[in-house]
C-alpha atoms as a PDB file:
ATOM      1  CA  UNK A   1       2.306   7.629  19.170  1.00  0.00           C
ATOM      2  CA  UNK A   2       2.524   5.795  15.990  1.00  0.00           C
ATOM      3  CA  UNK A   3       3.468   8.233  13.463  1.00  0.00           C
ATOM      4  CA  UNK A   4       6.572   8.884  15.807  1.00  0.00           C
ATOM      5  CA  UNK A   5       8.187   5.759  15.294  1.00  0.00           C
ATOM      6  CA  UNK A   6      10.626   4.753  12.674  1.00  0.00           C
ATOM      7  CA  UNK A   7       8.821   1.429  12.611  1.00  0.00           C
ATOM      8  CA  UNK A   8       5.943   3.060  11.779  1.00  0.00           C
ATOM      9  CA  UNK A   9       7.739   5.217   9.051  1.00  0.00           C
ATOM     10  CA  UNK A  10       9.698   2.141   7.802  1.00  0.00           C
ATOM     11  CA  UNK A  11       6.192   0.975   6.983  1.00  0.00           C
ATOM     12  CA  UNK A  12       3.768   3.626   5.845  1.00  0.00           C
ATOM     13  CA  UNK A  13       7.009   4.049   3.416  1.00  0.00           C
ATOM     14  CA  UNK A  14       6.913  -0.002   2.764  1.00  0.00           C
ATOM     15  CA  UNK A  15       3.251   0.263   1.476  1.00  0.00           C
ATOM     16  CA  UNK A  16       3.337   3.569  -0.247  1.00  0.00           C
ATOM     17  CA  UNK A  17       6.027   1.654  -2.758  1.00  0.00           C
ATOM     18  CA  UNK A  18       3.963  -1.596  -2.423  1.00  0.00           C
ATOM     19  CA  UNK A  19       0.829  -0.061  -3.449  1.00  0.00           C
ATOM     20  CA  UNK A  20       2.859   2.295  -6.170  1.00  0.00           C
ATOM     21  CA  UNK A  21       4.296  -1.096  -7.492  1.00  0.00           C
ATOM     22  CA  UNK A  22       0.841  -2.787  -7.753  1.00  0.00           C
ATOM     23  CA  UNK A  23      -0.575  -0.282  -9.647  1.00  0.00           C
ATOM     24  CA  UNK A  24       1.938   0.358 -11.825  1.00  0.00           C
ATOM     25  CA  UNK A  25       2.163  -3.374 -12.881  1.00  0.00           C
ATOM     26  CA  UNK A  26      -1.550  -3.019 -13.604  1.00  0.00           C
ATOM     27  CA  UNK A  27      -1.009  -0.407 -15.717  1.00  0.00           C
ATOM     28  CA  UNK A  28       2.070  -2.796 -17.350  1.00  0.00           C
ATOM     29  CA  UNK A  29      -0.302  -6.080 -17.422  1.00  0.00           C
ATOM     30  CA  UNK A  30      -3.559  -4.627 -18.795  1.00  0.00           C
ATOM     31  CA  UNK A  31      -2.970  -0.977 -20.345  1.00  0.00           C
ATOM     32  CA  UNK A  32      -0.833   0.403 -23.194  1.00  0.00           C
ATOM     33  CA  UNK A  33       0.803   3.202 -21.374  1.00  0.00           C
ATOM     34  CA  UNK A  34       3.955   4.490 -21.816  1.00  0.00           C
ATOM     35  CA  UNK A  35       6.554   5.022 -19.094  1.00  0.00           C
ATOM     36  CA  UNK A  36       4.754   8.628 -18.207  1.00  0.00           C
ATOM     37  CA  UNK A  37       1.914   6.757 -17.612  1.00  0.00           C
ATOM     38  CA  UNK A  38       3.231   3.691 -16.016  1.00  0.00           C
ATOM     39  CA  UNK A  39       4.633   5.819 -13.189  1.00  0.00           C
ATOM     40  CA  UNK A  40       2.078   8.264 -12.672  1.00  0.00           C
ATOM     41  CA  UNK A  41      -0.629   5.282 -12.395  1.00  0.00           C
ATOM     42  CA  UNK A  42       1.721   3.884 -10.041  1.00  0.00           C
ATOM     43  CA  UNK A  43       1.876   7.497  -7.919  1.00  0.00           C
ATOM     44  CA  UNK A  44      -1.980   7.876  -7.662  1.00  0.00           C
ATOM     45  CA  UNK A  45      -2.295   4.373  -6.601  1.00  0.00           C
ATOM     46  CA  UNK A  46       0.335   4.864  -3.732  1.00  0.00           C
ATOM     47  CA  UNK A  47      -0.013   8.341  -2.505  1.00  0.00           C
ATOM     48  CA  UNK A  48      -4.220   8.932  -3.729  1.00  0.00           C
ATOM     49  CA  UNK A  49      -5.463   7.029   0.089  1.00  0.00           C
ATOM     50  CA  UNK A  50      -3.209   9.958   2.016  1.00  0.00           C
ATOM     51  CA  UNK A  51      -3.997  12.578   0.291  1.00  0.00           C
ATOM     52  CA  UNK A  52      -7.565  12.330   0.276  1.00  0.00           C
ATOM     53  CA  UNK A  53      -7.309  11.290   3.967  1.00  0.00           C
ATOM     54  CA  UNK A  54      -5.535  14.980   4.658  1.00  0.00           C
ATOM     55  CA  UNK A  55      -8.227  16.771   2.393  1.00  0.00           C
ATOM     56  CA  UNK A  56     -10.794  15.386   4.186  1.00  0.00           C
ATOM     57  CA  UNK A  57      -9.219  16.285   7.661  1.00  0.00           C
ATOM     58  CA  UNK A  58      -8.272  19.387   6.387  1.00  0.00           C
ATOM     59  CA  UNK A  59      -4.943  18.758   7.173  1.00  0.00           C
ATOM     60  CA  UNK A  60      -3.477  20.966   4.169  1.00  0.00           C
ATOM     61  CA  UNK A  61      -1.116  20.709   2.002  1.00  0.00           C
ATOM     62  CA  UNK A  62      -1.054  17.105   2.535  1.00  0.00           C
ATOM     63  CA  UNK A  63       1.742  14.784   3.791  1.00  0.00           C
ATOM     64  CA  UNK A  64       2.519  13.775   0.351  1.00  0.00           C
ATOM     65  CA  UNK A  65       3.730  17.029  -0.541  1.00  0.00           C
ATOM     66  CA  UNK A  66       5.696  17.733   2.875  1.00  0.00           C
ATOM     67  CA  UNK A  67       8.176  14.878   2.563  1.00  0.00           C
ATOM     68  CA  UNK A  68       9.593  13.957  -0.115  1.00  0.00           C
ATOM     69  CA  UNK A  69      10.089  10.245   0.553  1.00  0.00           C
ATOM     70  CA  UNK A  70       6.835   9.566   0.013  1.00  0.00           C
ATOM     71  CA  UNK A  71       7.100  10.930  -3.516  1.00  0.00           C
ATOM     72  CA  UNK A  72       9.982   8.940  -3.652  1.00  0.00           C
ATOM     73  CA  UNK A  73       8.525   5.674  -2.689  1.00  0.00           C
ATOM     74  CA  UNK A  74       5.853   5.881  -5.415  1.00  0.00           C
ATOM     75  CA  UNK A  75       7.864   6.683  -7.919  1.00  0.00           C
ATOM     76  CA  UNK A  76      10.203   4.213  -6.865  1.00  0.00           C
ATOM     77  CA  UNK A  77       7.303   1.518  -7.296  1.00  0.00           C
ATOM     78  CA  UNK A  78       6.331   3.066 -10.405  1.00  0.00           C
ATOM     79  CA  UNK A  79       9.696   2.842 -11.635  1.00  0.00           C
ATOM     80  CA  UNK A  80      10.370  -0.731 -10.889  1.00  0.00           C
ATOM     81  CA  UNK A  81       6.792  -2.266 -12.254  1.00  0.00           C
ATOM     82  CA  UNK A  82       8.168  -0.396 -16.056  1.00  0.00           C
ATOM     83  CA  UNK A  83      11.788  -1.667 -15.763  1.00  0.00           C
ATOM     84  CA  UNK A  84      11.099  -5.381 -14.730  1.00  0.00           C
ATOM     85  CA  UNK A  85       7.663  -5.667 -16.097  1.00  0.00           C
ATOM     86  CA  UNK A  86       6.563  -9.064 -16.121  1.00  0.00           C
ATOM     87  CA  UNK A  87       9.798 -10.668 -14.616  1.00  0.00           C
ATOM     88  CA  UNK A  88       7.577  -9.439 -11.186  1.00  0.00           C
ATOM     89  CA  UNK A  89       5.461 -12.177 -12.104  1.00  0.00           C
ATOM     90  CA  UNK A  90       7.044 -14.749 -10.165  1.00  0.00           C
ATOM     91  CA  UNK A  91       7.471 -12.086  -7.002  1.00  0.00           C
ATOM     92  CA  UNK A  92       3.426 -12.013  -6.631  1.00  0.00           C
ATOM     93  CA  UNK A  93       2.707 -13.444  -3.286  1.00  0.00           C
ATOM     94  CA  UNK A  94       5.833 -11.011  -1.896  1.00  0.00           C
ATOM     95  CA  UNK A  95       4.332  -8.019  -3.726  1.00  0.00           C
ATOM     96  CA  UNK A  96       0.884  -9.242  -2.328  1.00  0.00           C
ATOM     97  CA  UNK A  97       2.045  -9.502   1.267  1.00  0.00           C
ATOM     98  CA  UNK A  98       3.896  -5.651   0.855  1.00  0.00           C
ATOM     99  CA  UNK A  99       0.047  -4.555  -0.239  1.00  0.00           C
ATOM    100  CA  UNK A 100      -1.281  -6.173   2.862  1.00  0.00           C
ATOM    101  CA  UNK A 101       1.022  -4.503   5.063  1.00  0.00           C
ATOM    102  CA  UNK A 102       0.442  -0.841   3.146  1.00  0.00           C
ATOM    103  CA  UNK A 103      -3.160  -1.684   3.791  1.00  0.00           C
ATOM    104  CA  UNK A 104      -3.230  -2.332   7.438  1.00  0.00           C
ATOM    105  CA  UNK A 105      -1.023   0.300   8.066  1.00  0.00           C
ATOM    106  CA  UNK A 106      -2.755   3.332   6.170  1.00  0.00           C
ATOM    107  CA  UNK A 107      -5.778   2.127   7.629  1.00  0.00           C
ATOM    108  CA  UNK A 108      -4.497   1.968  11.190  1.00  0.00           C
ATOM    109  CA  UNK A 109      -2.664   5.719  10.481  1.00  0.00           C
ATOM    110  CA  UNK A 110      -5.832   7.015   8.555  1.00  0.00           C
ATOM    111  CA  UNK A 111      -7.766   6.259  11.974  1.00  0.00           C
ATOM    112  CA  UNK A 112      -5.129   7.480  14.058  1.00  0.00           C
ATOM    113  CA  UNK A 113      -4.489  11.529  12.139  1.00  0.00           C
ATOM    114  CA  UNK A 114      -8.115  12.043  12.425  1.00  0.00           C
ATOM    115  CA  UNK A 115      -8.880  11.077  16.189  1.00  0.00           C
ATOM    116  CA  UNK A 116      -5.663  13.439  16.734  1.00  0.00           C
ATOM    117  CA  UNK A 117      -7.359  16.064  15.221  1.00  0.00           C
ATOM    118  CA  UNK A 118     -10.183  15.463  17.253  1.00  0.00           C
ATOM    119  CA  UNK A 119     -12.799  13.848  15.395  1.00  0.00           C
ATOM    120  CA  UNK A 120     -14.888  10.927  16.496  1.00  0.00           C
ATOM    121  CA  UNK A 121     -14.462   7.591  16.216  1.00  0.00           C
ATOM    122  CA  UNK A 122     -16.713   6.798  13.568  1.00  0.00           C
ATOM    123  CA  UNK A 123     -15.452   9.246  11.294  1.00  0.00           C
ATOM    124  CA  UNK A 124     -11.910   8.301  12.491  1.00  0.00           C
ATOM    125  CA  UNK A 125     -12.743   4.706  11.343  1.00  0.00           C
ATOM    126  CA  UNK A 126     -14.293   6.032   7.946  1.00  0.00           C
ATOM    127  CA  UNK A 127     -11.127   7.699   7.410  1.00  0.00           C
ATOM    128  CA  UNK A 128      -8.799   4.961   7.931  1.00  0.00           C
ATOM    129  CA  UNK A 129     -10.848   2.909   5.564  1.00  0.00           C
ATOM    130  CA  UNK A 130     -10.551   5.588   2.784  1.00  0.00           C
ATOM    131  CA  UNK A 131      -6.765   5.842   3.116  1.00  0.00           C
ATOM    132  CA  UNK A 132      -6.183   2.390   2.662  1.00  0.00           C
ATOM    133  CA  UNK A 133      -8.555   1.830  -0.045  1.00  0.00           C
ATOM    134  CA  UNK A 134      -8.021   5.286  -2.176  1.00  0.00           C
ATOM    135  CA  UNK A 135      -5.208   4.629  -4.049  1.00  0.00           C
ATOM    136  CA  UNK A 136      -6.669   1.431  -5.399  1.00  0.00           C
ATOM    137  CA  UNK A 137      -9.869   2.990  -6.060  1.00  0.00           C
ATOM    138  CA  UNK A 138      -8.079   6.067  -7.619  1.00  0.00           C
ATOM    139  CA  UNK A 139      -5.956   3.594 -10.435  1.00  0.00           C
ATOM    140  CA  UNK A 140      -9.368   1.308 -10.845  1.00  0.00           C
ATOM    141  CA  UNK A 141     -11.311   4.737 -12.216  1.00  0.00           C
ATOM    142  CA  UNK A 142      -8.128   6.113 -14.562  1.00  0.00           C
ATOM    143  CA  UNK A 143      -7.980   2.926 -15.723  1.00  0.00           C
ATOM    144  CA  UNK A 144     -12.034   2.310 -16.601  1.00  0.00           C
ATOM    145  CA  UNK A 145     -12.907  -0.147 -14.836  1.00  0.00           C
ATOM    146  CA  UNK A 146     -15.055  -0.773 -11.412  1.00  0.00           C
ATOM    147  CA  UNK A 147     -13.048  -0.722  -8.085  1.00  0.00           C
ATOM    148  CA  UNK A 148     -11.489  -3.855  -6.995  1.00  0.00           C
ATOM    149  CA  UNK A 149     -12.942  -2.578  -3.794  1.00  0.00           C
ATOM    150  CA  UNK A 150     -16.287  -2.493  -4.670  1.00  0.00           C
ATOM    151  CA  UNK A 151     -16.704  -5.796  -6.788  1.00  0.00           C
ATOM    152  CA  UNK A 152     -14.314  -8.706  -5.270  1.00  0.00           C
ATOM    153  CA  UNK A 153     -12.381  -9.716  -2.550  1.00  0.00           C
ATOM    154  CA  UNK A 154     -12.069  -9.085   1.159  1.00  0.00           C
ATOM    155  CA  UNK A 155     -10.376  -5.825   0.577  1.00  0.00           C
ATOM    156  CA  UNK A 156     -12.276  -3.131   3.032  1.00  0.00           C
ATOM    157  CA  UNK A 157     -13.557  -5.301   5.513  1.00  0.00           C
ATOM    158  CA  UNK A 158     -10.513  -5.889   6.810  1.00  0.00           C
ATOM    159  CA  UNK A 159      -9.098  -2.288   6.364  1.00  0.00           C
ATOM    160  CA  UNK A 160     -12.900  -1.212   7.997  1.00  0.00           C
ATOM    161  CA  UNK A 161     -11.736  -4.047  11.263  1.00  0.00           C
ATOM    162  CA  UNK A 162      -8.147  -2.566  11.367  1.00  0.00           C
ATOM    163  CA  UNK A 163      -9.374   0.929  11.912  1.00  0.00           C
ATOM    164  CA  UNK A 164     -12.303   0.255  14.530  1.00  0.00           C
ATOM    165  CA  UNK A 165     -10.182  -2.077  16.455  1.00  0.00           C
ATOM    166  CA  UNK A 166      -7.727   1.281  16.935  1.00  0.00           C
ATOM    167  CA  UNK A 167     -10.284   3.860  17.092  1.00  0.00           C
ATOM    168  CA  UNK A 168     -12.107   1.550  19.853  1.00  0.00           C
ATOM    169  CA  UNK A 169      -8.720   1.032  21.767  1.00  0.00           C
ATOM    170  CA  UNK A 170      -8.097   4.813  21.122  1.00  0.00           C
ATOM    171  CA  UNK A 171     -11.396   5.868  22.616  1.00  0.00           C
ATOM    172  CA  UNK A 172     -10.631   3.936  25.893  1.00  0.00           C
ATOM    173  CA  UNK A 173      -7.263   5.375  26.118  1.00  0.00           C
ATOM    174  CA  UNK A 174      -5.087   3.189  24.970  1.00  0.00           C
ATOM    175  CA  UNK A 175      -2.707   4.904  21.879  1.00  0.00           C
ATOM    176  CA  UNK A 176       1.133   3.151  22.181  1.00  0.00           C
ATOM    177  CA  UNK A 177       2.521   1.798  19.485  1.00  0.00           C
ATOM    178  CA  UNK A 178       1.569  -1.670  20.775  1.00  0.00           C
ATOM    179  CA  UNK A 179      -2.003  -1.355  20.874  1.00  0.00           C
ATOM    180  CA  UNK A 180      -1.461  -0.020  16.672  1.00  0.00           C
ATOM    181  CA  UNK A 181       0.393  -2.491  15.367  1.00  0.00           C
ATOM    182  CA  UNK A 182      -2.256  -5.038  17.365  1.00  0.00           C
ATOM    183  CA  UNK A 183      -5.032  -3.424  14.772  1.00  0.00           C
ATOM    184  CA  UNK A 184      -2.755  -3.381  11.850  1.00  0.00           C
ATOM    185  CA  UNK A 185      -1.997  -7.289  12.416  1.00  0.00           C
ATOM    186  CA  UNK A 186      -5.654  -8.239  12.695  1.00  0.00           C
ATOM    187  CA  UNK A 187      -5.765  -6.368   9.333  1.00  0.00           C
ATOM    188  CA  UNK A 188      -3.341  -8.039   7.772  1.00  0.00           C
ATOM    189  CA  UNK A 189      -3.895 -11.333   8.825  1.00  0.00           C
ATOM    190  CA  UNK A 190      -7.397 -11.384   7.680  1.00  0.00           C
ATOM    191  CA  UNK A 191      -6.799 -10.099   4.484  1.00  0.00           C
ATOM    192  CA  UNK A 192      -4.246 -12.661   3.655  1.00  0.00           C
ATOM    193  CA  UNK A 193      -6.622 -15.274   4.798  1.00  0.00           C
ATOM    194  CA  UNK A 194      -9.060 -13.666   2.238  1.00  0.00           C
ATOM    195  CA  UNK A 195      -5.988 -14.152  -0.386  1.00  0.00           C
ATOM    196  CA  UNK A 196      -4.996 -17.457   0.442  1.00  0.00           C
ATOM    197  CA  UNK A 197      -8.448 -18.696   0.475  1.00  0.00           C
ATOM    198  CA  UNK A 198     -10.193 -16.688  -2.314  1.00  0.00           C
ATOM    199  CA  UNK A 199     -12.615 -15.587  -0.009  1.00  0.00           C
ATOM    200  CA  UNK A 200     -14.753 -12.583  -0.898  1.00  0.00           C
ATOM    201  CA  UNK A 201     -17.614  -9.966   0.504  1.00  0.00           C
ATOM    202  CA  UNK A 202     -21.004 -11.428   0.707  1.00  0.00           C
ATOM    203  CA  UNK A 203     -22.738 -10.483  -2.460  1.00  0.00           C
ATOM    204  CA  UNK A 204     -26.943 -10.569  -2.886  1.00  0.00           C
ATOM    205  CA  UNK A 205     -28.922 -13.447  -2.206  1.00  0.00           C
ATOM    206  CA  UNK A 206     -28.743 -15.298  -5.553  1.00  0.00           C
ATOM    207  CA  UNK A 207     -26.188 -13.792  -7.061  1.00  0.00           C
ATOM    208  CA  UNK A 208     -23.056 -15.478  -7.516  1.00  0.00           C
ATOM    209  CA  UNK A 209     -19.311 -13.764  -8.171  1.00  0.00           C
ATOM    210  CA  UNK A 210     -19.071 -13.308 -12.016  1.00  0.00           C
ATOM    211  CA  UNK A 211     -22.653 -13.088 -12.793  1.00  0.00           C
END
């Protein structure tokens, strides 16, 4: 089972600080917030996918608030992004690759909790998708503006692929730790692809990005 490895931990720990860090250096780059709200921006943006994931399993109280180390992580990240600020700058495509990894792997474990509790595999995959966007979602609206999610980049697609590849596998009995991290890695390596090439979502016919 995945959530019983310490690789697996390792990880999910790896991208809760990743996607704390991110948010918290949006909140450094673009907002006037104060070291409160530096760190809390950073928190909501690393811990918001999992704990909506758990609320909408009903899996209560959530994982957040059952180990500590997750708290930790984000407020690691959140702590980091106010110290060093903009010396980060230069650490981007790292940071960037830590996101990608906290993206395939919430959306891998997202998929995985809720076919454990028994539901089905397109609500398993709708879940997965929701933990690894949430966080980001959850900083985009404190902050004011759209979702990244919703307006640029491939961002959910490959979270959405990630999470039917294991729900698919899942469904035809197949559940090692293997067979996850196979998901996860099609994840990832699409969504750096989407980075590295500035590739984004279709948008409607005539419509061009920006306009």
């Amino acid at each position: 089972m995945p959530t019983d490895n310490l690789l697996w931990l390792v990880l999910d720990l790896a991208g809760t600080f990743a996607f704390a860090l991110n948010g918290a250096l949006l909140a450094v780059r673009a907002e006037r917030l104060d070291i409160v709200g530096i760190v809390t921006l950073g928190m909501f943006t690393g811990l918001g996918g999992g704990t909506v994931r758990d609320v909408l399993l009903g899996a209560l109280p959530p994982a957040t608030f059952l180990d500590w180390r997750y708290l930790a992580a984000a407020a690691a990240g959140g702590l980091v992004a106010f110290v060093l600020g903009s010396r980060l700058d230069r650490l981007n495509g790292t940071i960037t690759v830590f996101d990608a990894i906290g993206l395939s792997v919430f959306a891998v474990l997202g998929a995985y909790k809720a076919l454990e509790l028994g539901f089905g595999v397109v609500q398993a995959v709708i879940v997965g998708a929701v933990t690894a966007v949430g966080g980001g979602t959850i900083r985009d609206v404190m902050i004011g503006r759209v979702p990244t999610v919703l307006r640029s980049e491939l961002y959910a697609i490959p979270a959405l692929i990630g999470a039917v590849l294991y729900a698919a596998a899942y469904s035809f009995g197949y559940q090692g730790t293997l067979v996850a991290l196979g998901a996860a890695a099609v994840c990832f390596v699409i969504r750096m692809i989407g980075v590295r090439f500035d590739l984004h979502a279709p948008y409607p016919p005539g419509r061009r990005q920006g306009k």
